[in-house]
C-alpha atoms as a PDB file:
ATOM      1  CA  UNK A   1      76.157 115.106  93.151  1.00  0.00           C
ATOM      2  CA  UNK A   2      78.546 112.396  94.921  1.00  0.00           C
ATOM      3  CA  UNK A   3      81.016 111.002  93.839  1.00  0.00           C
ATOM      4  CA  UNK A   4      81.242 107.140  94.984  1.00  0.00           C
ATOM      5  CA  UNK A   5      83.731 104.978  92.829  1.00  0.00           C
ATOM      6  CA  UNK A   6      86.650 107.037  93.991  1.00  0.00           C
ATOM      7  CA  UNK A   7      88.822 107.079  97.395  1.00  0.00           C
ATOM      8  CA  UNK A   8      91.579 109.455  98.195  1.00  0.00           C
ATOM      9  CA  UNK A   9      93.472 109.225 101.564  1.00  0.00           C
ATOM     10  CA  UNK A  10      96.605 109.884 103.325  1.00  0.00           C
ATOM     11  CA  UNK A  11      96.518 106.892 105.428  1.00  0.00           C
ATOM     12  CA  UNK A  12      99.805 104.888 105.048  1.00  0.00           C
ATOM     13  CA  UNK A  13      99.089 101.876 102.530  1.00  0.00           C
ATOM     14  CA  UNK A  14     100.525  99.489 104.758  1.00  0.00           C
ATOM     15  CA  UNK A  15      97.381 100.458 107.262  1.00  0.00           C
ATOM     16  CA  UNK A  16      94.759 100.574 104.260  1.00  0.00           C
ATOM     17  CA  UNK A  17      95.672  96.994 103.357  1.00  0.00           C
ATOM     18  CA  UNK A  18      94.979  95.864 107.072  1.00  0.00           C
ATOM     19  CA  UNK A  19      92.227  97.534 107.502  1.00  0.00           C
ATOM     20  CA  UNK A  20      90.395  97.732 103.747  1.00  0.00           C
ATOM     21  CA  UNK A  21      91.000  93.435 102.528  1.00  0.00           C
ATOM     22  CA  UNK A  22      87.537  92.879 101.931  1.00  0.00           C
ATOM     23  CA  UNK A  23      87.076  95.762  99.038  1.00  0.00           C
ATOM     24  CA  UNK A  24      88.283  94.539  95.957  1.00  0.00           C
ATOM     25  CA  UNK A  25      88.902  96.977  93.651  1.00  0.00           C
ATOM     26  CA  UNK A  26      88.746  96.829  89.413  1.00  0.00           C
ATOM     27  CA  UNK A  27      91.327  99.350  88.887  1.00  0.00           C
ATOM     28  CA  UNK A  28      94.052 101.577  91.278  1.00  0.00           C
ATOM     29  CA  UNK A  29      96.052 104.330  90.674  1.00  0.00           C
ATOM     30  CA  UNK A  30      99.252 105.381  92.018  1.00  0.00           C
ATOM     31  CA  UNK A  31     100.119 108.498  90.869  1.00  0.00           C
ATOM     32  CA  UNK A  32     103.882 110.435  91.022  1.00  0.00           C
ATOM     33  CA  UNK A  33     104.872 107.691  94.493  1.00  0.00           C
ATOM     34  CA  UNK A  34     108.653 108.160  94.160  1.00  0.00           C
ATOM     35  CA  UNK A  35     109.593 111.438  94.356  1.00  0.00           C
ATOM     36  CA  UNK A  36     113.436 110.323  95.828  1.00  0.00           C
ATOM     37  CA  UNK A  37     115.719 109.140  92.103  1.00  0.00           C
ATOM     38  CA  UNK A  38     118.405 108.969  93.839  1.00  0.00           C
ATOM     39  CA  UNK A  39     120.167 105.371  94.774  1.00  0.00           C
ATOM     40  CA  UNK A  40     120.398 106.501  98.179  1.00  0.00           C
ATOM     41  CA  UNK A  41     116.682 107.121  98.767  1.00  0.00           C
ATOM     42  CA  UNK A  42     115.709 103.202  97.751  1.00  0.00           C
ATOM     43  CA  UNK A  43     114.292 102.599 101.127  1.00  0.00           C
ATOM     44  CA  UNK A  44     112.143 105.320 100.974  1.00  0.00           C
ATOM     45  CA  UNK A  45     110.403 104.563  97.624  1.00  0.00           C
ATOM     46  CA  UNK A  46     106.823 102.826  97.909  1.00  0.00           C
ATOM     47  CA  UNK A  47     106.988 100.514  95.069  1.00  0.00           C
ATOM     48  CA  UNK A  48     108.710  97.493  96.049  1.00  0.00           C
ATOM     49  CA  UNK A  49     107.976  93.787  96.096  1.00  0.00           C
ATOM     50  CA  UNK A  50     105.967  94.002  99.178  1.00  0.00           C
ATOM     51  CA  UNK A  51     103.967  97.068  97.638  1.00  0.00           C
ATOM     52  CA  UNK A  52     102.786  94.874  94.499  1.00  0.00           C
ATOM     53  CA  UNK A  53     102.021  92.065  96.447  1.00  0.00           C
ATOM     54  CA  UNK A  54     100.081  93.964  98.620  1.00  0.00           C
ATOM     55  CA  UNK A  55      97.907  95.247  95.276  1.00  0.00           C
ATOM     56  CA  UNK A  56      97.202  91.849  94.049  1.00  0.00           C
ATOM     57  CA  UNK A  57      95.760  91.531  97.392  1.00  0.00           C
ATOM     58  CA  UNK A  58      93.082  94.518  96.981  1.00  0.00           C
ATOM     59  CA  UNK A  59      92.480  93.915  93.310  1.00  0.00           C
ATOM     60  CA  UNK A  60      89.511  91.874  91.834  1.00  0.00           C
ATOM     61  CA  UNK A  61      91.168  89.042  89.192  1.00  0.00           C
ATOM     62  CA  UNK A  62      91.053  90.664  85.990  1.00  0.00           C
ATOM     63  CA  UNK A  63      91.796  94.226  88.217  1.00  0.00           C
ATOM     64  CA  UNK A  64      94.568  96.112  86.446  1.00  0.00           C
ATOM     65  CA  UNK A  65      97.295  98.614  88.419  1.00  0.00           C
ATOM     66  CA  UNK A  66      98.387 101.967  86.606  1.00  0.00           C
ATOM     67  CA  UNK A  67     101.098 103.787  87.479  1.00  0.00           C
ATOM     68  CA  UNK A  68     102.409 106.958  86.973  1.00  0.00           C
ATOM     69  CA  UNK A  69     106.026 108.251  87.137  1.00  0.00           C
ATOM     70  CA  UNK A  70     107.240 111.906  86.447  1.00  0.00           C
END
């Protein structure tokens, strides 16, 4: 069996979105992306403005985002 409604990668997002706009996705999963609580770690952390924006852009319209923290 294959499995084909399900991508994993460890290519940066910021290069996915470049390189992946014409998939459109239903539903995406971030799982765990901020492992750094701490104030000082803020510009490390993937969700951000830019990161949700950037979703909107690989989701279909009635596409939904999950997310999972600790």
């Amino acid at each position: 069996n294959t499995i084909e409604n399900i991508l994993i990668t460890n290519i940066q997002f910021s290069q996915y979105v470049k390189v992946k706009l014409k998939i459109k996705y239903n539903n995406i999963f971030t799982l765990f992306p901020d492992p750094w609580p701490k104030k000082r770690h803020k510009k490390r952390r993937l969700i951000n403005k830019e990161f949700i924006y950037d979703l909107t852009k690989l989701t279909k319209p009635n596409g939904k985002f999950f997310l999972k923290n600790r």
